[in-house]
C-alpha atoms as a PDB file:
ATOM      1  CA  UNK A   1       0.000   0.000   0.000  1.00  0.00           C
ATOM      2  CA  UNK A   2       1.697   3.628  -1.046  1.00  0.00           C
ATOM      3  CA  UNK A   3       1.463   6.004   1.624  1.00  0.00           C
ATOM      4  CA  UNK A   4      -0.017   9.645   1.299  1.00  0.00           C
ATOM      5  CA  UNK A   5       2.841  11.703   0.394  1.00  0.00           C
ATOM      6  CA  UNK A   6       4.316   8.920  -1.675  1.00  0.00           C
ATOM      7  CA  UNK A   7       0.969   8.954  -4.154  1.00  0.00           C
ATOM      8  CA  UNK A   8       1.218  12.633  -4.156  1.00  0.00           C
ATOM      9  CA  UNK A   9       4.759  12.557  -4.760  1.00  0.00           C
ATOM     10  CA  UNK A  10       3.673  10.454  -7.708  1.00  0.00           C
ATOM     11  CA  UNK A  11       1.248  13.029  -8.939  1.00  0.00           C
ATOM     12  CA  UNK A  12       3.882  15.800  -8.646  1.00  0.00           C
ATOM     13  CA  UNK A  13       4.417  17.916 -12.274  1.00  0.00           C
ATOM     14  CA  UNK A  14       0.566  16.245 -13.129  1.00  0.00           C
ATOM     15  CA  UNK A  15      -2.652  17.839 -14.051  1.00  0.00           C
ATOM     16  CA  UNK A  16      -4.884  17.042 -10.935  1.00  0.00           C
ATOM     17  CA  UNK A  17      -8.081  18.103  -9.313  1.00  0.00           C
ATOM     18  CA  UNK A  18      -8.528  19.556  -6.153  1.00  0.00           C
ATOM     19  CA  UNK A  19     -11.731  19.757  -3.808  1.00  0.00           C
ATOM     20  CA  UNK A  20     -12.090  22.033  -1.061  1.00  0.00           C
ATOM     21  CA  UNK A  21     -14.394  22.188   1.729  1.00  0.00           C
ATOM     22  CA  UNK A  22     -16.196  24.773   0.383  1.00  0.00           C
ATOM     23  CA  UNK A  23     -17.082  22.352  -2.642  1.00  0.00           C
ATOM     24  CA  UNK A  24     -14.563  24.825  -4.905  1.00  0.00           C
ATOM     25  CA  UNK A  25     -13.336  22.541  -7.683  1.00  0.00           C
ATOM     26  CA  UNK A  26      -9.875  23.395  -9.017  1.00  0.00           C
ATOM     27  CA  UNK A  27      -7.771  21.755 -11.798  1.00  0.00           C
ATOM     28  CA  UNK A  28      -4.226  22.791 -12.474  1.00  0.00           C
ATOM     29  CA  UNK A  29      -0.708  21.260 -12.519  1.00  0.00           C
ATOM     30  CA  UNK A  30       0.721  20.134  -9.340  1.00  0.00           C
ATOM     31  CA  UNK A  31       4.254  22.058  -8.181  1.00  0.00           C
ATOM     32  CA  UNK A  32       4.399  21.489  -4.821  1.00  0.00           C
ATOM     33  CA  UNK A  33       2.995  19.635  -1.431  1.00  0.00           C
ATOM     34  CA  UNK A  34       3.753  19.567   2.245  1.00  0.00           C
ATOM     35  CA  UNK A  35       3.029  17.158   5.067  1.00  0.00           C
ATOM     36  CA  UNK A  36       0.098  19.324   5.918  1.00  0.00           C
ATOM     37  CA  UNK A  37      -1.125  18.875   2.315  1.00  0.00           C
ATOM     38  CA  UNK A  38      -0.551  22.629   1.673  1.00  0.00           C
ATOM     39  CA  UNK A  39      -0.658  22.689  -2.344  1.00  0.00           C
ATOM     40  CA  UNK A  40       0.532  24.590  -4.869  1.00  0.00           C
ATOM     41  CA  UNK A  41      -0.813  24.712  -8.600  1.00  0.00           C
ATOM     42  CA  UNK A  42       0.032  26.061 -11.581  1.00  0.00           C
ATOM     43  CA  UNK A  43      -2.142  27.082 -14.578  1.00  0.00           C
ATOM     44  CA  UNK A  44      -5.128  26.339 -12.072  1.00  0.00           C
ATOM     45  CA  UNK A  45      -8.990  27.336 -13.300  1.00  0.00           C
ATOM     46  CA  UNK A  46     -11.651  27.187 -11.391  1.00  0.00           C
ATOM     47  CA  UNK A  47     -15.069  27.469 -13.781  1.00  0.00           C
ATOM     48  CA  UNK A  48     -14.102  30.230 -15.390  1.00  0.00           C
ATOM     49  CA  UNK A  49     -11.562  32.114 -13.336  1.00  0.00           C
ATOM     50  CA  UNK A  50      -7.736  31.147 -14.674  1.00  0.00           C
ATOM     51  CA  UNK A  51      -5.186  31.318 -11.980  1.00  0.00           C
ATOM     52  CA  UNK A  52      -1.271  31.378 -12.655  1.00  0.00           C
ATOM     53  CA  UNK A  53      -0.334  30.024  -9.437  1.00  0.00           C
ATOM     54  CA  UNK A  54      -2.244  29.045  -6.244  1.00  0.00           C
ATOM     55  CA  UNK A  55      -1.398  28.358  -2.890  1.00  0.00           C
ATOM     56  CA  UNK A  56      -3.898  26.025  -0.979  1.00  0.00           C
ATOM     57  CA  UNK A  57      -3.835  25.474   2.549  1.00  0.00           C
ATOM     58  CA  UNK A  58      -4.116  22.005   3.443  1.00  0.00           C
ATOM     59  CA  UNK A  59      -6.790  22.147   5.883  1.00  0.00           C
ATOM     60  CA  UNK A  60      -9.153  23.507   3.005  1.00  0.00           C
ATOM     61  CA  UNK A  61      -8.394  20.223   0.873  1.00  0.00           C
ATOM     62  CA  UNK A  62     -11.313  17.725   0.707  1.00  0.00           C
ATOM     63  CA  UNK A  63      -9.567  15.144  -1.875  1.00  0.00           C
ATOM     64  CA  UNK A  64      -6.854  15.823  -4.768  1.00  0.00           C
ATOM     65  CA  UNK A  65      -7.156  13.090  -7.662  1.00  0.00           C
END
């Protein structure tokens, strides 16, 4: 079984989605994670709103696939 960070780790660089608690949905390439599962994308949308980098604080994530 692959531990947390390790299937993030395999995600890194990769086009994933994000949910937040607030039911936001955002999609965008995958620079960076932390043990807290603090997040940063790249190229992230969100509907219609484009986004050239976003920092998302791990307590806010619901899921990232």
């Amino acid at each position: 079984m692959e531990r947390p960070l390790d299937a993030l780790s395999a995600l890194k660089g990769k086009e994933v989605n994000v949910l937040l608690k607030d039911g936001t949905n955002l999609t965008g390439k995958l620079e960076a994670f932390d043990i807290h599962t603090n997040v940063v994308l790249s190229n992230a949308t969100s509907g219609s709103k484009k986004l050239d980098q976003i920092f998302i604080r791990g307590d806010m994530v619901t899921y990232i696939n």
